[in-house]
Protein backbone atom coordinates (compact mmCIF):
# COMPACT_ATOMS: atom_id res chain seq x y z
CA UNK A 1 -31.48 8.28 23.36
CA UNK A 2 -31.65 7.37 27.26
CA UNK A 3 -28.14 7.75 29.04
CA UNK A 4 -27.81 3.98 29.11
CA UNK A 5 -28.15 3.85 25.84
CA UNK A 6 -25.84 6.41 24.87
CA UNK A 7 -23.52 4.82 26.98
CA UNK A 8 -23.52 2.17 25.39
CA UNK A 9 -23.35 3.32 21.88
CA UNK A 10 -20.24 5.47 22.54
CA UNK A 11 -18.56 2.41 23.81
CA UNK A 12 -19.91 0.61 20.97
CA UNK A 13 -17.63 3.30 18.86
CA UNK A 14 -14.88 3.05 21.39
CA UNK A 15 -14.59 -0.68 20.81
CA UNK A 16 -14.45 -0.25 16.92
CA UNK A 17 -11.85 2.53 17.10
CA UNK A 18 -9.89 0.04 19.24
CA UNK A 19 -10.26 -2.91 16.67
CA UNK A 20 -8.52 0.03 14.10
CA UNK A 21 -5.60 0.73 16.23
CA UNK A 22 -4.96 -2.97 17.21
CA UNK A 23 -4.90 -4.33 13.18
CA UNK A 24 -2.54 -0.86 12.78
CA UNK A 25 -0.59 -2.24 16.02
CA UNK A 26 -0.21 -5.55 13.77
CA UNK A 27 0.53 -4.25 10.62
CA UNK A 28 3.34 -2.19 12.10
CA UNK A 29 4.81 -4.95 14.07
CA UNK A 30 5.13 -6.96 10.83
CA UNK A 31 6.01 -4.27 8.45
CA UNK A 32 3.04 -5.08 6.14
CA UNK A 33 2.14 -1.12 5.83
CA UNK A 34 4.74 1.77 5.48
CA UNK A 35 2.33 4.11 6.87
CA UNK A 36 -0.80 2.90 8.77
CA UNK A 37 -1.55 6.59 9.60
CA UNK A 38 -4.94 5.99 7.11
CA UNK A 39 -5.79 3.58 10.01
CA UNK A 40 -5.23 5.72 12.71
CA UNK A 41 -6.97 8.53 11.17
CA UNK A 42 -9.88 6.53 10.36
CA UNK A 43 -9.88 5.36 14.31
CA UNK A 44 -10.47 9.04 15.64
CA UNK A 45 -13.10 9.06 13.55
CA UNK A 46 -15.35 7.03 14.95
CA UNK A 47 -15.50 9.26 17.67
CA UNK A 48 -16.12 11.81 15.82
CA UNK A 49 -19.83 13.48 15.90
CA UNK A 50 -22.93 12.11 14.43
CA UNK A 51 -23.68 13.13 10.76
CA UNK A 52 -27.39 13.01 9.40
CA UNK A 53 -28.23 12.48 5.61
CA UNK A 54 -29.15 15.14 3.47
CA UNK A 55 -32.40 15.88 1.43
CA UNK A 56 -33.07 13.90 -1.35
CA UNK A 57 -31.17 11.20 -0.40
CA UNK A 58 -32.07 7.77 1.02
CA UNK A 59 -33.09 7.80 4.30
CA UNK A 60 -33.28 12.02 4.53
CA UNK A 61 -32.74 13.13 8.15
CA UNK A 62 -31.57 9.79 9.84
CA UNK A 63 -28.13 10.29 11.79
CA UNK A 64 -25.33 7.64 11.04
CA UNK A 65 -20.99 7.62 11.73
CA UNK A 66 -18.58 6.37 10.30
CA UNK A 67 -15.10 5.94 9.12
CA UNK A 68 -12.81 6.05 6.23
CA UNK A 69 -9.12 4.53 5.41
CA UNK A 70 -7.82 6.29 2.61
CA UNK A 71 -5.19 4.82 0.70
CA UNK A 72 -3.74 2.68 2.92
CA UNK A 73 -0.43 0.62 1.08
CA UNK A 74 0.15 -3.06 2.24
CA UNK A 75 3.49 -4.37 0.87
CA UNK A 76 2.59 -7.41 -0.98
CA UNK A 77 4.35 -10.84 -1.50
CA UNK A 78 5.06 -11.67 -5.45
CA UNK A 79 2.04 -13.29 -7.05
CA UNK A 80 2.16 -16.55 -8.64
CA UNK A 81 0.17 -17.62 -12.08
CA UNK A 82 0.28 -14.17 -13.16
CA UNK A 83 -1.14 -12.91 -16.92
CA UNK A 84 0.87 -11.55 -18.67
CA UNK A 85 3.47 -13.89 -17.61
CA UNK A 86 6.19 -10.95 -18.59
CA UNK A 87 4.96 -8.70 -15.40
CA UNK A 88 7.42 -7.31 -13.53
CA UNK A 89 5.89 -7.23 -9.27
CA UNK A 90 8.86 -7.35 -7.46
CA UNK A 91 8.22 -5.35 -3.99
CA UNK A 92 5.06 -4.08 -5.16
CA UNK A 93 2.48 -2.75 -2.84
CA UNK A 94 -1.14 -2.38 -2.82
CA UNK A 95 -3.39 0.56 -2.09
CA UNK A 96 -7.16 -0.39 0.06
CA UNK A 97 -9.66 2.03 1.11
CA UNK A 98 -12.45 1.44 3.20
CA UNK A 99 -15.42 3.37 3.86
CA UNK A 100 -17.68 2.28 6.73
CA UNK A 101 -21.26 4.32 7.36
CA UNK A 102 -23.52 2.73 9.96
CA UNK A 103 -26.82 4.50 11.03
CA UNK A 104 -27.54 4.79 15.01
CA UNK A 105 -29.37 1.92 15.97
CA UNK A 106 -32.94 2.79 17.05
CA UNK A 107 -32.69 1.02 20.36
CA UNK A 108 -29.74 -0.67 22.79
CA UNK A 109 -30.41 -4.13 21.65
CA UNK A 110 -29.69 -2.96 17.86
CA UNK A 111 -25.78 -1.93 18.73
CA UNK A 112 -23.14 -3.65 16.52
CA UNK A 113 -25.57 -6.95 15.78
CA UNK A 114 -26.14 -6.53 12.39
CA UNK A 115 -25.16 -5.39 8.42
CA UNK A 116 -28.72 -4.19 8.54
CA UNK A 117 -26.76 -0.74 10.17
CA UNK A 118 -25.01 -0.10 7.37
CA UNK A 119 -25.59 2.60 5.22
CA UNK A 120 -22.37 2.41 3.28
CA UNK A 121 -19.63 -0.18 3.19
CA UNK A 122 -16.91 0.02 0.65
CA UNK A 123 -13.75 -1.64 0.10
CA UNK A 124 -11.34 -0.64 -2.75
CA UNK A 125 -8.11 -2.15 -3.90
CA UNK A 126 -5.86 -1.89 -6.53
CA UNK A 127 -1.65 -2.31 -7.34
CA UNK A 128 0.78 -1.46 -10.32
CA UNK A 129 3.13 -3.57 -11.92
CA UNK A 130 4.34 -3.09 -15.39
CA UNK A 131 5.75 -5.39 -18.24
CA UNK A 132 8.27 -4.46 -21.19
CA UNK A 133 6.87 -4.09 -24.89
CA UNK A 134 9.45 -3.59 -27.39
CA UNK A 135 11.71 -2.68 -24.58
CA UNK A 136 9.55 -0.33 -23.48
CA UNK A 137 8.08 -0.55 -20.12
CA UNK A 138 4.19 -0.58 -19.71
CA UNK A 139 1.87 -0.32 -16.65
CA UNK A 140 -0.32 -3.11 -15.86
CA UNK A 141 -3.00 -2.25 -12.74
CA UNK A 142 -5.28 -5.10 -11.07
CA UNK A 143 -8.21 -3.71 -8.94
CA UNK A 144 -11.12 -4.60 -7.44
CA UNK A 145 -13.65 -2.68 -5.47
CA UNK A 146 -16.93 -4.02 -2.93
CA UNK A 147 -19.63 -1.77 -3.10
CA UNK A 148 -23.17 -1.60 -1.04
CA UNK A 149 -25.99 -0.82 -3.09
CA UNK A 150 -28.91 0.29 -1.30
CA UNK A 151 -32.12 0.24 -3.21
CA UNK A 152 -34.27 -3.13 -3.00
CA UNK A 153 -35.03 -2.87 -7.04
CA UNK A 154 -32.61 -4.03 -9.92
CA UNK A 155 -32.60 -2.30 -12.98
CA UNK A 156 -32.59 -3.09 -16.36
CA UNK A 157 -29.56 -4.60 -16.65
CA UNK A 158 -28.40 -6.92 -14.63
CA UNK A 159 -28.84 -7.58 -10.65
CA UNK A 160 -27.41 -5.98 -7.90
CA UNK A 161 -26.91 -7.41 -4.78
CA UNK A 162 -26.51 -5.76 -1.44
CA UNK A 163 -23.18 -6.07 -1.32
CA UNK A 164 -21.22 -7.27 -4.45
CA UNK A 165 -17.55 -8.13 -5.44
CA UNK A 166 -16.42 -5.95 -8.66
CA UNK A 167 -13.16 -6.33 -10.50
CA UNK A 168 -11.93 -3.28 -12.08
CA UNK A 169 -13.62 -0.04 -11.72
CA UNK A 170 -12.80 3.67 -11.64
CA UNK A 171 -9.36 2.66 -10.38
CA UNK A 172 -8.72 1.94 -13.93
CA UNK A 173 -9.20 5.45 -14.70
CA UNK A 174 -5.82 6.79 -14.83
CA UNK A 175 -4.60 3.94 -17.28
CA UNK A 176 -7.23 3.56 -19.50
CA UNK A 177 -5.42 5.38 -22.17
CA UNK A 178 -2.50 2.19 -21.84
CA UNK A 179 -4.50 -1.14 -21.51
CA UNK A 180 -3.95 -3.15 -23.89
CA UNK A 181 -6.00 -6.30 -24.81
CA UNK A 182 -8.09 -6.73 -22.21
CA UNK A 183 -12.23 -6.46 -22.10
CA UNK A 184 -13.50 -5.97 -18.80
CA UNK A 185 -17.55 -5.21 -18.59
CA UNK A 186 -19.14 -4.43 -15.39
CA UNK A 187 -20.71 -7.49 -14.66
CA UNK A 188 -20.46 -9.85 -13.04
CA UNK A 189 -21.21 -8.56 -9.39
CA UNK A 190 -20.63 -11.34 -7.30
CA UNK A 191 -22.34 -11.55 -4.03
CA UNK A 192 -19.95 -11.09 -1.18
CA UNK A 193 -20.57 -10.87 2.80
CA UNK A 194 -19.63 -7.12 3.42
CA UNK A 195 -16.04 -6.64 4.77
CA UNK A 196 -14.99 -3.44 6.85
CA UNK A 197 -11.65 -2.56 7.98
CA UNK A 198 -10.81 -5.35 9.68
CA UNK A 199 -12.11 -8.01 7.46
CA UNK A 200 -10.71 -6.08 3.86
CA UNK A 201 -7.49 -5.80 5.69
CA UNK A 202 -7.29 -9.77 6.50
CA UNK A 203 -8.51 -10.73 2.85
CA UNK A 204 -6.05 -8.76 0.86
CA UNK A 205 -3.41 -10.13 3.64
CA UNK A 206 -4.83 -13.48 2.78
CA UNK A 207 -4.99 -12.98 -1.14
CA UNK A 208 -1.87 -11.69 -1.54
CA UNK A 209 0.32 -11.94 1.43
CA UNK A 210 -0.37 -15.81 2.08
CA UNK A 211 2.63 -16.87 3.93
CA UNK A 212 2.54 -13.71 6.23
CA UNK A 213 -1.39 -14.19 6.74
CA UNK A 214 -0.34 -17.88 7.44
CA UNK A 215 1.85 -17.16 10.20
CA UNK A 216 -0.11 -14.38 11.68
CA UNK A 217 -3.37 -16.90 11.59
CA UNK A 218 -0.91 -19.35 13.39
CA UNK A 219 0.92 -18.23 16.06
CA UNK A 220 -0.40 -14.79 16.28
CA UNK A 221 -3.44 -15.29 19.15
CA UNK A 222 -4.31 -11.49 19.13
CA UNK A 223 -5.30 -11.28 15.17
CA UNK A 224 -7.67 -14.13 15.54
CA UNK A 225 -9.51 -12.64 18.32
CA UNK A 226 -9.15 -9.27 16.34
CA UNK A 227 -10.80 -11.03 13.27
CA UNK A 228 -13.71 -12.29 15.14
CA UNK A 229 -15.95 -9.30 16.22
CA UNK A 230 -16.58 -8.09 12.70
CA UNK A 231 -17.32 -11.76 11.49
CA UNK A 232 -20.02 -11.87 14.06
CA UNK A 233 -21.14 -8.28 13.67
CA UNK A 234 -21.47 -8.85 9.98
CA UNK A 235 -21.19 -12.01 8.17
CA UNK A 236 -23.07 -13.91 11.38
CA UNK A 237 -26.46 -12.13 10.50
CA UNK A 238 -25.96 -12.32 6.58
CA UNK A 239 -25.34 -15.49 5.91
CA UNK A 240 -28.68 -16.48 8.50
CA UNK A 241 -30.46 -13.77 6.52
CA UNK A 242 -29.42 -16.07 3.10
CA UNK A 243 -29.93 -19.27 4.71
CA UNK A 244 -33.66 -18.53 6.20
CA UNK A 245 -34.79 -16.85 2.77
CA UNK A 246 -34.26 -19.87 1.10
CA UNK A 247 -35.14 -22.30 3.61
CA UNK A 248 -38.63 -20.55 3.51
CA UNK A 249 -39.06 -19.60 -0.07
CA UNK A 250 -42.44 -21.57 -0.12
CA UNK A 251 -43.71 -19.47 2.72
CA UNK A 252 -41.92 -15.94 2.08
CA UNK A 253 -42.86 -15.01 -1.28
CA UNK A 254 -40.23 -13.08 -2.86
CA UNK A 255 -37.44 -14.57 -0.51
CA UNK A 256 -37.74 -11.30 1.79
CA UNK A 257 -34.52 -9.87 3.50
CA UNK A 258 -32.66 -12.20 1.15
CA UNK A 259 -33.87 -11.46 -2.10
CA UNK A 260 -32.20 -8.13 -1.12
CA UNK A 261 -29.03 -8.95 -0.51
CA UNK A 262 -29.10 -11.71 -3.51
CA UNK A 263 -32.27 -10.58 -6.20
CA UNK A 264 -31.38 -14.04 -7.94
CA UNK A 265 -33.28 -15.38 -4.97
CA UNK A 266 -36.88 -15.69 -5.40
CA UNK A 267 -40.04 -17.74 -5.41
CA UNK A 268 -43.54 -16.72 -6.84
C-alpha cells in the first residue's frame, strides 16, 4: 500500500467513523436512543487495526475492518394495524445491531465505491410487547434480521441472495418456549440492497418512528446529507449491478454479478 494510498484509506475510515458520530449526534438531539454509546463504540472502531481472515475460511489471509453496534435501543412510536390486536406497545423500544466487515480495497480507486467490499453486513432488529391471556400477561417479540451470504451457490433448499431480508430468527430464541400460534419458516429471503449503520438506523426510524423520520427528512438538512454517502457507496453500485444483469441476460449467460446477488436471475 503506497503512502497515498494509505492516506487515503485511513481517511476513508475517518469519514465513516464521522458518519457514526453525526447519526449518534442526531439521535441524541431527538431523544430517539437512551444510550447511543453502541454508536460511539462502534465509531472508534473503525480506526481500529486491520484484521485478516483465518484459515479455512473464505477468503484465508485477506485483511478487512470493520465495525459493530451492539444493541443499540431506539424508542419507538406505537404501531398501528397490529396482530394480535390485544398487544400492549406503549413506550416500547427496539434493539438494532449492525455488523459492518469491508476488505481493504486492492487499489485507491476501489475506496468506499462499492458493496463488492463487503465481507459481512448484518443488520438485526427486534422489540417486546406483550398481550394478556386469561389475565395473564404474555410476551409477544417481532424481529427481523439482514444477513450477507457469501458463497455464489444455493443449496438445496431454497435461494439465497447476497443480501436478504429475514423475519424472525435467533432473536426468537429466548421466547420460543411462549409463542403461541404462529408458524414462521425460514423462507422467504427477500432480496434487499445491504444497509449499514446509517441506512438500518434510517429504516427502522422510518418503519417505526414515521412522524419523527418525517420531520427529520423535512426540516433536518444535516440527516439528508448524512443519508446520502452510504446510498451511493452501496445501493448506487447494486442496483446497476441488477439492472445490467438483466439488461444483458442474452449476452451474459448466467446473469453474472447479478445472479449473485439475486440466483432467481438467470438465462441459459
Amino acid at each position: 500500500m503506497t503512502a497515498a494510498f494509505k492516506k487515503a484509506f485511513d481517511q476513508h475510515r475517518n469519514e465513516r467513523a464521522e458518519e457514526l458520530f453525526d447519526i449518534a449526534a442526531i439521535l441524541n438531539k431527538e431523544g430517539l436512543a437512551p444510550d447511543t454509546g453502541p454508536i460511539q463504540q462502534a465509531a472508534a472502531q473503525c480506526r481500529a487495526d486491520l484484521r485478516t481472515v483465518g484459515p479455512g475460511q473464505l477468503d484465508t489471509g485477506r485483511q478487512y475492518w470493520g465495525f459493530e453496534i451492539a444493541d443499540l435501543r431506539i424508542n419507538l412510536e406505537d404501531q398501528k394495524h397490529v396482530r394480535p390486536r390485544s398487544a400492549v406497545m406503549s413506550e416500547a423500544s427496539g434493539t438494532l445491531s449492525v455488523t459492518v466487515q469491508e476488505y481493504v480495497p486492492e487499489d485507491e480507486g476501489q475506496i468506499g465505491h462499492s458493496y463488492k467490499l463487503l465481507k459481512r453486513l448484518d443488520t438485526d432488529f427486534f422489540f417486546d410487547v406483550f398481550h394478556k391471556v386469561d389475565g395473564v400477561e404474555q410476551p409477544l417479540r417481532a424481529a427481523w434480521h439482514l444477513d450477507t451470504h457469501p458463497y455464489t451457490t444455493t443449496d438445496s433448499r431454497s435461494v439465497h441472495p447476497r443480501f436478504h431480508f429475514q423475519v424472525g430468527g435467533e432473536r426468537l430464541d429466548a421466547i420460543d418456549a411462549d409463542i403461541r400460534g404462529v408458524f414462521m419458516p425460514e423462507t422467504p429471503r427477500l432480496a434487499c440492497a445491504p444497509l449499514d449503520a446509517i441506512l438500518a438506523v434510517d429504516f427502522v426510524l422510518a418503519h417505526y418512528c414515521g412522524e419523527r423520520w418525517s420531520l427529520l427528512r423535512d426540516l433536518e438538512p444535516s440527516y439528508g446529507r448524512l443519508r446520502k454517502n452510504p446510498m451511493q457507496r452501496y445501493w448506487s453500485p447494486y442496483f446497476r449491478t441488477l439492472a445490467e444483469g438483466i439488461d444483458n441476460l442474452d449476452t451474459v449467460p448466467g446473469g453474472g454479478d447479478a445472479c449473485t446477488l439475486i440466483p432467481n436471475i438467470f438465462a441459459t
